[in-house]
C-alpha atoms as a PDB file:
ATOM      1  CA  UNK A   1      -4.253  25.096  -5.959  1.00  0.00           C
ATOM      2  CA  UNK A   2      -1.444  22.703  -8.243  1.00  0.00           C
ATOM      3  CA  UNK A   3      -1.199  19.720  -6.360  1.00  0.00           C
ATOM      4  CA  UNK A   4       2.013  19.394  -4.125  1.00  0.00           C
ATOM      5  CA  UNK A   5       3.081  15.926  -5.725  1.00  0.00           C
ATOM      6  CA  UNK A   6       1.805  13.832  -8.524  1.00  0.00           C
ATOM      7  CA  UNK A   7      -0.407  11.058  -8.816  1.00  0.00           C
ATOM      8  CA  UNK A   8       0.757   7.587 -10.232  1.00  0.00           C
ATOM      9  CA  UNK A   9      -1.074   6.094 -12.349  1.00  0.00           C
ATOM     10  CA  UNK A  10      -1.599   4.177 -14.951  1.00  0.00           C
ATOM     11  CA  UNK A  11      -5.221   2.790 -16.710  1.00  0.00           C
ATOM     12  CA  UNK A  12      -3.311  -0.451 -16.873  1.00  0.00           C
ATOM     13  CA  UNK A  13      -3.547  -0.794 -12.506  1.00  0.00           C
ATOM     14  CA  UNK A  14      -6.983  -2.479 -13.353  1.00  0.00           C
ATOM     15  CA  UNK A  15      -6.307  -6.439 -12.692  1.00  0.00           C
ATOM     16  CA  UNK A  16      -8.818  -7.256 -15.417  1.00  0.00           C
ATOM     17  CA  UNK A  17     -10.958  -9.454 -12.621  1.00  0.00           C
ATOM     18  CA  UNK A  18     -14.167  -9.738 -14.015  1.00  0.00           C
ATOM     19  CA  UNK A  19     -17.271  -9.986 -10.896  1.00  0.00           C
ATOM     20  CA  UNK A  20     -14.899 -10.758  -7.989  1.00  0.00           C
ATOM     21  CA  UNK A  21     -15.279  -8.921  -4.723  1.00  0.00           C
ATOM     22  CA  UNK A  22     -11.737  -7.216  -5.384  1.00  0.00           C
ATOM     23  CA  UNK A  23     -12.954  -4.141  -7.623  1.00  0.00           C
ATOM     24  CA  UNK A  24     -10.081  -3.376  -9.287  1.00  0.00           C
ATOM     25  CA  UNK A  25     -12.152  -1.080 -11.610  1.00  0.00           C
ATOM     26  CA  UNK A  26     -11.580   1.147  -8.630  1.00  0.00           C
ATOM     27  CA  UNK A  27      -8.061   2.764  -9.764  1.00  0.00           C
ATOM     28  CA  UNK A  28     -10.219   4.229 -13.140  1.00  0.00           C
ATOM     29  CA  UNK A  29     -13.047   5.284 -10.915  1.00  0.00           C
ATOM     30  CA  UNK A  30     -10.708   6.969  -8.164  1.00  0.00           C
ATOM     31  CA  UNK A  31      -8.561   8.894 -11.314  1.00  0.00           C
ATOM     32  CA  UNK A  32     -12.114   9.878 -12.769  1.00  0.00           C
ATOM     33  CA  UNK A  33     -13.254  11.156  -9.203  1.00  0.00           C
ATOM     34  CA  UNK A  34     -10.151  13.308  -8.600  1.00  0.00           C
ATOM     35  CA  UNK A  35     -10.473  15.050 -12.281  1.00  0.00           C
ATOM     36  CA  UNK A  36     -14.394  15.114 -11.878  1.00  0.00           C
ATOM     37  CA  UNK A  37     -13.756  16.905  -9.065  1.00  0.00           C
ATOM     38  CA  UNK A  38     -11.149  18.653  -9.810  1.00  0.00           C
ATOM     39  CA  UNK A  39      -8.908  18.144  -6.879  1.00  0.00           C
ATOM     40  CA  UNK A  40      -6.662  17.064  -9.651  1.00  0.00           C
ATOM     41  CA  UNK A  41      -6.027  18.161 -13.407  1.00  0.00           C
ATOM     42  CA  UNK A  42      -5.006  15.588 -16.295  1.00  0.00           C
ATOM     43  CA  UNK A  43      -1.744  16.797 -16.232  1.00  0.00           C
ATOM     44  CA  UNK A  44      -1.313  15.585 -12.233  1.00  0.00           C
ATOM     45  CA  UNK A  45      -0.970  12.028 -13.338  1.00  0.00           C
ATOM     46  CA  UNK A  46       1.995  10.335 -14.260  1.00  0.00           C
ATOM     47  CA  UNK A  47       2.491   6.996 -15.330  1.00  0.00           C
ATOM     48  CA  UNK A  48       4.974   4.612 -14.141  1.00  0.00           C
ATOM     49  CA  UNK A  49       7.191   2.389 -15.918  1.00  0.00           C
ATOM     50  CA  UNK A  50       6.029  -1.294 -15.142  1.00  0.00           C
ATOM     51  CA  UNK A  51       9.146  -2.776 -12.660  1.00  0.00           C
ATOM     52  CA  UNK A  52      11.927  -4.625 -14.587  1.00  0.00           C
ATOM     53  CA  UNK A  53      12.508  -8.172 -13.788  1.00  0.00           C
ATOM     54  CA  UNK A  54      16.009  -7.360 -12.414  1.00  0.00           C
ATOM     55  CA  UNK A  55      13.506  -5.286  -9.427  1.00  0.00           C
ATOM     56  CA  UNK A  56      11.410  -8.639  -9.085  1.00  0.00           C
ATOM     57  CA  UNK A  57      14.265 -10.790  -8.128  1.00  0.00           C
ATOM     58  CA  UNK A  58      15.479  -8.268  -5.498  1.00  0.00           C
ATOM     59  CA  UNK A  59      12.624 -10.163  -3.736  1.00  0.00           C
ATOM     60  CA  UNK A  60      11.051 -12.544  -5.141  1.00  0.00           C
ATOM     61  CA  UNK A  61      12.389 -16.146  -6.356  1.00  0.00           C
ATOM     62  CA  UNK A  62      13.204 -16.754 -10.126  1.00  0.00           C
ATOM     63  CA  UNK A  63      10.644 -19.263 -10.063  1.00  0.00           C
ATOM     64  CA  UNK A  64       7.487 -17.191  -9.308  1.00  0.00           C
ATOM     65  CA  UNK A  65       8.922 -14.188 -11.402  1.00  0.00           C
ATOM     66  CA  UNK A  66       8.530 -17.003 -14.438  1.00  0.00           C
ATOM     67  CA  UNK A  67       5.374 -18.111 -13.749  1.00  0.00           C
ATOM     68  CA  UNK A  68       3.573 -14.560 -13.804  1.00  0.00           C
ATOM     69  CA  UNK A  69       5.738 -13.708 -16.586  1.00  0.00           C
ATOM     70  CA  UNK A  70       4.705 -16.756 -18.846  1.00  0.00           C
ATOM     71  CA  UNK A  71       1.198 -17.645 -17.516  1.00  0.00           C
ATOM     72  CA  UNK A  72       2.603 -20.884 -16.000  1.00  0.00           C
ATOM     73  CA  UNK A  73       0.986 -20.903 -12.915  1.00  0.00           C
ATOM     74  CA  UNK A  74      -0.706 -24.176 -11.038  1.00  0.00           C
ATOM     75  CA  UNK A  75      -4.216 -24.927  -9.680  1.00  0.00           C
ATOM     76  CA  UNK A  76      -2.608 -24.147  -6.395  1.00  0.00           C
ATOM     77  CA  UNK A  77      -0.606 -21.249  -7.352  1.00  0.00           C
ATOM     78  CA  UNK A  78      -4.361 -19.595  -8.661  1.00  0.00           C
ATOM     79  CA  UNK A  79      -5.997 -21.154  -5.855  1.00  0.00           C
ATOM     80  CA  UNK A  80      -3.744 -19.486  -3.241  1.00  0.00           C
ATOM     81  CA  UNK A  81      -3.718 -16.451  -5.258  1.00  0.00           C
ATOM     82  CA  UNK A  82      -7.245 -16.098  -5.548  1.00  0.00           C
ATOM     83  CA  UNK A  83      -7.470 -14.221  -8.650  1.00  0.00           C
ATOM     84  CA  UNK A  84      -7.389 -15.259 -12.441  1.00  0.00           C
ATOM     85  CA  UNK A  85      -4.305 -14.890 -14.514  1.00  0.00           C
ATOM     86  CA  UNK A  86      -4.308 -13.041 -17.150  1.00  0.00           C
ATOM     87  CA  UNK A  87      -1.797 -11.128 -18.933  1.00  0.00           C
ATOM     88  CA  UNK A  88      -3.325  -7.984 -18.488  1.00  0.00           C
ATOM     89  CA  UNK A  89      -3.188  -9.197 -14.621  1.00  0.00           C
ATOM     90  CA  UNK A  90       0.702  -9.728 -14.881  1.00  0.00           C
ATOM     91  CA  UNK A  91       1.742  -6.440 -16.279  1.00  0.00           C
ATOM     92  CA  UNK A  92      -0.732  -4.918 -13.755  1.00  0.00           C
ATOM     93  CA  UNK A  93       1.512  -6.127 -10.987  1.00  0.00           C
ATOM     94  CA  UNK A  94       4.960  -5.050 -12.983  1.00  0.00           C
ATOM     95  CA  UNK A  95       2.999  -1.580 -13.009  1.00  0.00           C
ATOM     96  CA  UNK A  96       2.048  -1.392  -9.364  1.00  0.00           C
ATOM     97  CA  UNK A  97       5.367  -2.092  -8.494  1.00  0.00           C
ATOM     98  CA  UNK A  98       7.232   0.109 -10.561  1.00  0.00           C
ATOM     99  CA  UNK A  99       4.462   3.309  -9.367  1.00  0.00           C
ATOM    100  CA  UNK A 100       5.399   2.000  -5.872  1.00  0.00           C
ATOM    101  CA  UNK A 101       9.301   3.101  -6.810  1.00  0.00           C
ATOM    102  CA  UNK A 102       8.371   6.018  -8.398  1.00  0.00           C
ATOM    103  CA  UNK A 103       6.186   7.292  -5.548  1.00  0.00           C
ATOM    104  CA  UNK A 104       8.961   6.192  -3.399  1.00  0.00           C
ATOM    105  CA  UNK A 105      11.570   8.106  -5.133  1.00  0.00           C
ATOM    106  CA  UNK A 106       9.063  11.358  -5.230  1.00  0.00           C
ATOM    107  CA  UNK A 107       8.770  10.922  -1.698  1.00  0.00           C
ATOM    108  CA  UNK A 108      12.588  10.572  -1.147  1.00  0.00           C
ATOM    109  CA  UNK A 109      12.291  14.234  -3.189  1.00  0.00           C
ATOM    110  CA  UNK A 110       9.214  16.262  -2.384  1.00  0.00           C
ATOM    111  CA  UNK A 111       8.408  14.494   1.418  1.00  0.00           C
ATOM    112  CA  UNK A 112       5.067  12.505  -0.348  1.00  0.00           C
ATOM    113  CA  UNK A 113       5.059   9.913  -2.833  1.00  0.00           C
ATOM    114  CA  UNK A 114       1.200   8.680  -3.825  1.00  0.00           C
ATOM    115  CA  UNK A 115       1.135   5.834  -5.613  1.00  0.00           C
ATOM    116  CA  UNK A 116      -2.833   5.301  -6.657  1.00  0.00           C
ATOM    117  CA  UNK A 117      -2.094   1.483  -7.353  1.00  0.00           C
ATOM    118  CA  UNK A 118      -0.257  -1.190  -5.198  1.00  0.00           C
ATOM    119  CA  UNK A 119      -0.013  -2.205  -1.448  1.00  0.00           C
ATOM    120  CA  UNK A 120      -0.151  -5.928  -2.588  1.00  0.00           C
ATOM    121  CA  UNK A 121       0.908  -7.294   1.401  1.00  0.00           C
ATOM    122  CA  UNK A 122       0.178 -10.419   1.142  1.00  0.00           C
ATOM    123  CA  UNK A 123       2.995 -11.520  -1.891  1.00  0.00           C
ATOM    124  CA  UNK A 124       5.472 -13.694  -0.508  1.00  0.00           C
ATOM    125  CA  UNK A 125       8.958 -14.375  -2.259  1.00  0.00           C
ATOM    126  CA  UNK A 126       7.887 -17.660  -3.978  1.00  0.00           C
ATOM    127  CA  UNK A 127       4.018 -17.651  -4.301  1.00  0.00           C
ATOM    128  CA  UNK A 128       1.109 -14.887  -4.029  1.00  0.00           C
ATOM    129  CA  UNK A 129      -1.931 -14.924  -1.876  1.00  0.00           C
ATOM    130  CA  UNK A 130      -5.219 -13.138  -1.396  1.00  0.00           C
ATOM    131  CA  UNK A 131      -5.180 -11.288  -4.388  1.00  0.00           C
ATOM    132  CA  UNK A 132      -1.359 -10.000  -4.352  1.00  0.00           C
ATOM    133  CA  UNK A 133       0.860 -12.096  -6.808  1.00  0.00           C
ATOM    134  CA  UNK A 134       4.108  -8.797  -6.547  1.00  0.00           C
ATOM    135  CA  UNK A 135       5.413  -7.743  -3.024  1.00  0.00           C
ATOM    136  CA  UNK A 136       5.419  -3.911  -4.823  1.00  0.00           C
ATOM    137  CA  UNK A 137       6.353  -1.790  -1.310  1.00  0.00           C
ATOM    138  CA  UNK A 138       9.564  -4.937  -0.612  1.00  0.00           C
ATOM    139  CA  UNK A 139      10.475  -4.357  -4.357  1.00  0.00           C
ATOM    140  CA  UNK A 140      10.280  -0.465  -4.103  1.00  0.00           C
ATOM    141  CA  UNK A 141      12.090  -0.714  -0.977  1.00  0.00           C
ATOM    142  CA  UNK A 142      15.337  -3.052  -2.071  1.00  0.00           C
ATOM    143  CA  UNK A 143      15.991  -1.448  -5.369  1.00  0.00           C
ATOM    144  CA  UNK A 144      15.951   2.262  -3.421  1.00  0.00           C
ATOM    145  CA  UNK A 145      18.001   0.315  -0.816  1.00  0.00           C
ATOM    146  CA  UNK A 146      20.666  -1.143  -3.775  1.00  0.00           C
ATOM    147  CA  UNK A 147      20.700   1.960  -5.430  1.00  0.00           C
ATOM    148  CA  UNK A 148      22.442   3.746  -2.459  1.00  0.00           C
ATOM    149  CA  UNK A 149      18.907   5.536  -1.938  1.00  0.00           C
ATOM    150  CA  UNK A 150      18.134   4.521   1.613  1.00  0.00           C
ATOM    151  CA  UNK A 151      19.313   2.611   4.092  1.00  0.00           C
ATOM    152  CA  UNK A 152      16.469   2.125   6.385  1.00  0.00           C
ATOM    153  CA  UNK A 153      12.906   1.992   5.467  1.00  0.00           C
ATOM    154  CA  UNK A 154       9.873   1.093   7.493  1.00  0.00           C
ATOM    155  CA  UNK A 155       6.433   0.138   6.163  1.00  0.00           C
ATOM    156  CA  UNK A 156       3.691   1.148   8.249  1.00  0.00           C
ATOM    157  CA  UNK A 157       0.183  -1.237   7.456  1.00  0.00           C
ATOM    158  CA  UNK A 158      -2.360  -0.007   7.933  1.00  0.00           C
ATOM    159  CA  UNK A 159      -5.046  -2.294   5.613  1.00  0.00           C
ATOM    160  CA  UNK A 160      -7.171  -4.178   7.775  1.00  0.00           C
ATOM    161  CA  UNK A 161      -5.795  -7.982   7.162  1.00  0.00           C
ATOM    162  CA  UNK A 162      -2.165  -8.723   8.392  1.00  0.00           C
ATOM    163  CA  UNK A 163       0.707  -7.520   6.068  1.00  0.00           C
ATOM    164  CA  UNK A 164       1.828 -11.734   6.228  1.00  0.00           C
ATOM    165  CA  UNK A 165       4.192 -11.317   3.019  1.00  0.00           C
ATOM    166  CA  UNK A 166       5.817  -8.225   4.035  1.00  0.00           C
ATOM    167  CA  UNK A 167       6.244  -9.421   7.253  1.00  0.00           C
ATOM    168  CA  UNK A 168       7.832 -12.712   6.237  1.00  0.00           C
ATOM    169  CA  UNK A 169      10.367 -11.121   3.039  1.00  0.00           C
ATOM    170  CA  UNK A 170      11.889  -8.602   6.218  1.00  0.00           C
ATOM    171  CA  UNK A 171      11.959 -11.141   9.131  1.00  0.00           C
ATOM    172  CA  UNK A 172      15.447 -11.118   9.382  1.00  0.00           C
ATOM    173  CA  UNK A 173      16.475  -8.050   7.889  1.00  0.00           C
ATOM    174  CA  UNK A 174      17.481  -4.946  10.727  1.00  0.00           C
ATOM    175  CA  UNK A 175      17.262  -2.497   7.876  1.00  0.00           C
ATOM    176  CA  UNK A 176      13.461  -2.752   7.718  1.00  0.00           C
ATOM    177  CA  UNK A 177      11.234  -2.227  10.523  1.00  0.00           C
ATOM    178  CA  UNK A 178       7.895  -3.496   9.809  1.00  0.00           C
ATOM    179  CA  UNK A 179       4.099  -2.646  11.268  1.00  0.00           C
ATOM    180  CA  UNK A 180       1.137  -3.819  11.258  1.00  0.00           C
ATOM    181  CA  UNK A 181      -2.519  -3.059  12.528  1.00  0.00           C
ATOM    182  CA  UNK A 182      -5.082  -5.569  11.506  1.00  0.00           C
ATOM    183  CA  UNK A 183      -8.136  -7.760  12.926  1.00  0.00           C
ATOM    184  CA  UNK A 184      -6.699 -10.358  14.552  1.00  0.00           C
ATOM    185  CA  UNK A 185      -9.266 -12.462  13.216  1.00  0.00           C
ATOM    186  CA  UNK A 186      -9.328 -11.974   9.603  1.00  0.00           C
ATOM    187  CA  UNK A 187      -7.328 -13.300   6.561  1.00  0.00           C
ATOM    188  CA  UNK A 188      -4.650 -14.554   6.479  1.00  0.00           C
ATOM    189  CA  UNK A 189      -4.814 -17.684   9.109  1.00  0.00           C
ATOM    190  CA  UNK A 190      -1.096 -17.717   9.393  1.00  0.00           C
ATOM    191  CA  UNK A 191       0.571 -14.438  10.359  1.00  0.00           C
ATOM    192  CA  UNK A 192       4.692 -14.067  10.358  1.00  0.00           C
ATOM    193  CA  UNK A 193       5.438 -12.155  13.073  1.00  0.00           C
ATOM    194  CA  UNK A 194       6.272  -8.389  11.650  1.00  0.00           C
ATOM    195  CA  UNK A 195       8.540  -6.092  13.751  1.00  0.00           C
ATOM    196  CA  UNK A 196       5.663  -4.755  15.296  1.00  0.00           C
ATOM    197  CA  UNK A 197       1.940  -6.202  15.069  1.00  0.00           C
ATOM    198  CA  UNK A 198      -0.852  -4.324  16.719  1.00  0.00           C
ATOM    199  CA  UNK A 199      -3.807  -6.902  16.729  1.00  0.00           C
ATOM    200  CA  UNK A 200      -7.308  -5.690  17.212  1.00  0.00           C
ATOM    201  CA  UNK A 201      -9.920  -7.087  18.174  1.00  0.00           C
ATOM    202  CA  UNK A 202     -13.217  -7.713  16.267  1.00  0.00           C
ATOM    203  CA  UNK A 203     -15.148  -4.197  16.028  1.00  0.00           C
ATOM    204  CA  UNK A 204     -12.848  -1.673  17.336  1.00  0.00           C
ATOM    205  CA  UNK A 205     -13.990   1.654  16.263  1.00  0.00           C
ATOM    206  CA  UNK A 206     -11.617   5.019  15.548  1.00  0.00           C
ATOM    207  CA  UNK A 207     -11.091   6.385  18.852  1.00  0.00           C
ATOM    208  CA  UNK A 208      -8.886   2.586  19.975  1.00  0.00           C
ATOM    209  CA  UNK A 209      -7.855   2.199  16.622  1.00  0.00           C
ATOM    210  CA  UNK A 210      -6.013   6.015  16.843  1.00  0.00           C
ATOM    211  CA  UNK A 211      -5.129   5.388  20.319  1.00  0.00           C
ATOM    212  CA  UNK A 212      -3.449   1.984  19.779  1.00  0.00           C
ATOM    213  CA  UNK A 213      -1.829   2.806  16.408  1.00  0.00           C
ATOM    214  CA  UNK A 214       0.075   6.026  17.659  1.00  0.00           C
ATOM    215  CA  UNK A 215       1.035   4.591  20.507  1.00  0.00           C
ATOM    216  CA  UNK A 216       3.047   2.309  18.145  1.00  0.00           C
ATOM    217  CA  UNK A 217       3.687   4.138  15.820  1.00  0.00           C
ATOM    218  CA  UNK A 218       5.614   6.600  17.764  1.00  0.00           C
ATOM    219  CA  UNK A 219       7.513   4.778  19.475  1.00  0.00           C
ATOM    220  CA  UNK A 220       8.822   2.700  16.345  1.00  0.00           C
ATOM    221  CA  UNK A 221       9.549   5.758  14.639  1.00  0.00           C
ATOM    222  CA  UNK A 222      11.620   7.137  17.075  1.00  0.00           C
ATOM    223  CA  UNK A 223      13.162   4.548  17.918  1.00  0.00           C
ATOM    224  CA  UNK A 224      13.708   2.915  14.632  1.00  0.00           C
ATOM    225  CA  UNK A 225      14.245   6.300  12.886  1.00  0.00           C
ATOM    226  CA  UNK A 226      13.742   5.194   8.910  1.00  0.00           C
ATOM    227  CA  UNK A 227      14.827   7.191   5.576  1.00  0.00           C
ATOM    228  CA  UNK A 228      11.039   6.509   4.603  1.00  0.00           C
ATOM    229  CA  UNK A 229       7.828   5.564   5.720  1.00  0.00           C
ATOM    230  CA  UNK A 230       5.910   3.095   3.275  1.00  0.00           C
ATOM    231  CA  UNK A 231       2.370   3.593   4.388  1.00  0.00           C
ATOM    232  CA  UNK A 232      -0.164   0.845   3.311  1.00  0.00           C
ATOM    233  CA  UNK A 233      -3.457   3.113   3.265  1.00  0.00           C
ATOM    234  CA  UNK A 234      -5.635   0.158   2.885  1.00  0.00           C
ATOM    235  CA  UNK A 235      -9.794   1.108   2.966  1.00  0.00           C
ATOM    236  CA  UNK A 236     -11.004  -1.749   4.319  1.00  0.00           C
ATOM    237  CA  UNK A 237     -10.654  -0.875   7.912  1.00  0.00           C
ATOM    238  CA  UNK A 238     -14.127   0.763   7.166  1.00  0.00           C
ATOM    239  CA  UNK A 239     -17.365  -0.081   8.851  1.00  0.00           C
ATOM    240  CA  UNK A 240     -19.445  -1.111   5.917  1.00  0.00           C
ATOM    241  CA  UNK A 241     -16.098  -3.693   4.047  1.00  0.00           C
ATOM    242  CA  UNK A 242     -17.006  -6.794   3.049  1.00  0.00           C
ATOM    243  CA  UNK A 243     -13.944  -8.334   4.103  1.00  0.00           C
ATOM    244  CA  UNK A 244     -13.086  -6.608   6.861  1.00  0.00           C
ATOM    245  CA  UNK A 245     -14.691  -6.975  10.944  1.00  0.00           C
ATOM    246  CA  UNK A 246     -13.198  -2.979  11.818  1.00  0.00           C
ATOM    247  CA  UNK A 247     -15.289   0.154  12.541  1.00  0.00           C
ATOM    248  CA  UNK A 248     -13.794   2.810  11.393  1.00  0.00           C
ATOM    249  CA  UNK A 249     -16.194   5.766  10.059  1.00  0.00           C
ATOM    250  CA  UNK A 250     -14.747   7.817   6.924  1.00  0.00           C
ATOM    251  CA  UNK A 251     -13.414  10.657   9.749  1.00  0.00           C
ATOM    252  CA  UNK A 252     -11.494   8.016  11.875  1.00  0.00           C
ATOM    253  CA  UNK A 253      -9.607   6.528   8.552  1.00  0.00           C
ATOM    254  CA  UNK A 254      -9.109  10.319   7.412  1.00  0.00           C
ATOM    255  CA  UNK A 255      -7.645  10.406  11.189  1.00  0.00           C
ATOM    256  CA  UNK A 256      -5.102   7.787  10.549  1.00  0.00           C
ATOM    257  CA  UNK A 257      -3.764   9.173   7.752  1.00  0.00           C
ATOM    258  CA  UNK A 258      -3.026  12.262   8.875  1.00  0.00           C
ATOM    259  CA  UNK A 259      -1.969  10.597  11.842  1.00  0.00           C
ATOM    260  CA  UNK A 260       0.739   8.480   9.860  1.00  0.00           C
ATOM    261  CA  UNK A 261       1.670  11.228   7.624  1.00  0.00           C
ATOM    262  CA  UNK A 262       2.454  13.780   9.878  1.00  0.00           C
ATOM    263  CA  UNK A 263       3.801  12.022  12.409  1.00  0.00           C
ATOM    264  CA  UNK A 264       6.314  11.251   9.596  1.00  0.00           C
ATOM    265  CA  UNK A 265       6.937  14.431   8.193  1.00  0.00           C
ATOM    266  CA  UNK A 266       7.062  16.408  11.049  1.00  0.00           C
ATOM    267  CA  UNK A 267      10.033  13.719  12.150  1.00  0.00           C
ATOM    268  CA  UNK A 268      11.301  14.892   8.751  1.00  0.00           C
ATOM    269  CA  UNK A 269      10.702  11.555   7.393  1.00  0.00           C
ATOM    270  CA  UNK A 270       8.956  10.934   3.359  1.00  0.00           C
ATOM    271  CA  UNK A 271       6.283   8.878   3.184  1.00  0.00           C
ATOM    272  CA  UNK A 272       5.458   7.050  -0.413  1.00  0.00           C
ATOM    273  CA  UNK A 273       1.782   6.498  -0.231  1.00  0.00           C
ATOM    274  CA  UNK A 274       0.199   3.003  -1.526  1.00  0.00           C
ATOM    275  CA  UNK A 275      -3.489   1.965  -1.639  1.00  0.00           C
ATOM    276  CA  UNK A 276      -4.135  -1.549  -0.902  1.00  0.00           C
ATOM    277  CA  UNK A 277      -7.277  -3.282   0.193  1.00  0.00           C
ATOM    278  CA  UNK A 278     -10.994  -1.953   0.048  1.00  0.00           C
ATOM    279  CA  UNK A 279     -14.087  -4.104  -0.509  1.00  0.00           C
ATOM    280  CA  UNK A 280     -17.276  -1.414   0.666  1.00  0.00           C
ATOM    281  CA  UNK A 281     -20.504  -2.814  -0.351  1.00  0.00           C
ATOM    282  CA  UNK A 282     -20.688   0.450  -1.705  1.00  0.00           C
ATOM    283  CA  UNK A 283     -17.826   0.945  -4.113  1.00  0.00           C
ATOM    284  CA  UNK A 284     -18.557   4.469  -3.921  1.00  0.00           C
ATOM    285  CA  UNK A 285     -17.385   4.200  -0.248  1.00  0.00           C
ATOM    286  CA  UNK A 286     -14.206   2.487  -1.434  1.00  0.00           C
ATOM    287  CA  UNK A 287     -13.294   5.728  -3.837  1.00  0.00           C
ATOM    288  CA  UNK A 288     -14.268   7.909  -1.226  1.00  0.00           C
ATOM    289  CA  UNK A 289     -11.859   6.435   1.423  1.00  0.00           C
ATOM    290  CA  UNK A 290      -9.025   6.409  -1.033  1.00  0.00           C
ATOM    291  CA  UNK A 291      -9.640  10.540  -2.647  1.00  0.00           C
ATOM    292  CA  UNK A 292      -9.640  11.178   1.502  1.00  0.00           C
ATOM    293  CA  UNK A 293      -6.298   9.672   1.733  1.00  0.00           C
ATOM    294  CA  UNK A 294      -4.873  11.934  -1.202  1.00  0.00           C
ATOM    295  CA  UNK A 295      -6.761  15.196   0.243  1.00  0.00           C
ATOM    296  CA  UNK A 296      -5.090  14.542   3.685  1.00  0.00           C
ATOM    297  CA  UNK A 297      -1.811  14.049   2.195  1.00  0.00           C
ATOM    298  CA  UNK A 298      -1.903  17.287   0.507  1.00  0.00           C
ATOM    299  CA  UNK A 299      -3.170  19.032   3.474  1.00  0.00           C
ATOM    300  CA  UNK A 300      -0.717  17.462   5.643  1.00  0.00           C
ATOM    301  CA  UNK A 301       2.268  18.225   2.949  1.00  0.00           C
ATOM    302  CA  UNK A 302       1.185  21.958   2.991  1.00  0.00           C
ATOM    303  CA  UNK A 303       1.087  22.616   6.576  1.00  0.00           C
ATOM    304  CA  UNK A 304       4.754  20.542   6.887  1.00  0.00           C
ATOM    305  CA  UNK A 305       6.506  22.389   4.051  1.00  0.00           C
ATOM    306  CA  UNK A 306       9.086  19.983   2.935  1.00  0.00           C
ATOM    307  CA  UNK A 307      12.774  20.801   2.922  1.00  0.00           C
ATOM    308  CA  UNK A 308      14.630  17.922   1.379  1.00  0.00           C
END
């Protein structure tokens, strides 16, 4: 069976990290697992134009947008950042960004956008932390929203540390209702209040982590009632993550996303898919979370037959 929606990607989503505990290997991997086994063919890919600068400063401050562009970055900048520039690492994050708008805009079209790349949460207007230099789902979101697109959007985070940038670029901003589930106590330290935060506690397994998340989720959705759903599929809610404290099993994080997607769809709302965060001590685990995520999503999409 054709997939219902294509894939976005690009072989230039790897961040060109060397050994650092972010594999960003993984996007290759994941692509070569989905044609391996052939859930998807070569021709479900598509690449993405990298973001234009002009989509950058929709959210992020000239300054920063100069930096990455010319390799001008401080000790502190890196530090914060906690990954090496490179150029290779630059046009990485003009990619993700620019796959997040084009899964967004197939979303807007077909009901699911899956963009194999991005979910960088933690990229604030004027500086990047914890491995996320390009806010990709507030860039996605404000050129759909100047374009006449959309109006309202919500992002619904689901990676296991605190969407802090995402929270912080929409704190005043009515048009974008923003969620996050996390471990309290994880990364970052400092956590801008989003619309809605759902903070767990160390160790919660799938059957609080369900209850509490669509409980929330719900209730936002309805109330809030967005033009999209950004979800931030993040894998490091898993049991065996090196950076995370959750206990989700592969069934309960195959739970939320069906839980996120169709609680969208069937509210007749798109959802533009975006990986994020997974650190397994297995990689293997990693790719395994993240092919789930696109499985459910075309399961989900096939039993809500989208009308647009």
């Amino acid at each position: 069976m054709a997939l219902p929606f294509p894939l976005v990607y690009s072989e230039r989503y790897d961040l060109h990290l060397g050994d650092h505990v972010f594999p960003s290997k993984k996007y290759k991997w994941l692509h070569d697992r989905l044609v391996r086994t052939k859930f998807a063919a070569p021709e479900s890919f598509v690449e993405p134009e990298p973001a234009s600068d002009e989509d950058l400063l929709l959210v992020h401050e000239a300054q920063w947008v100069d930096k990455l562009r010319h390799g001008t970055l401080t000790y502190q900048d890196i530090l914060t950042l906690e990954i090496p520039y490179s150029e290779e690492m630059a046009e990485a994050f003009w990619l993700a960004a620019g796959g997040t708008l084009m899964a967004a805009r197939q979303a807007l079209a077909g009901g699911v956008g899956f963009n194999m790349g991005g979910g960088f949460h933690h990229a604030f207007p004027g500086h990047g932390e914890g491995f996320c230099a390009v806010n990709d789902m507030a860039v996605a979101i404000r050129r759909l929203q100047k374009d006449g697109a959309i109006k309202r959007a919500m992002v619904v985070d689901c990676d296991v540390h605190h969407g802090n940038g995402t929270a912080a670029i929409f704190a005043d901003d009515p048009s974008v209702f923003t969620l996050s589930i996390h471990q309290f106590n994880n990364y970052p330290s400092e956590k801008p209040p989003s619309s809605l935060d759902i903070h767990l506690a160390d160790g919660i397994g799938d059957a609080e982590y369900l209850h509490r998340l669509g409980n929330g989720y719900r209730a936002a959705l309805s109330i809030f009632k967005p033009e999209l759903v950004v979800y931030v599929a993040g894998a490091d809610p898993f049991q065996e993550d090196q950076l995370g404290g959750l206990s989700l099993t592969f069934d309960g994080l195959m739970e939320r996303d069906r839980l996120v997607m169709w609680t969208a769809l069937t509210h007749h709302v798109p959802v533009a898919i975006v990986l994020a965060g997974g650190y397994a001590v297995n990689v293997e685990d990693t790719i395994t979370i993240h092919a789930n995520t696109a499985a459910v999503a075309q399961d989900v999409l096939a039993k809500v037959p989208w009308a647009a």
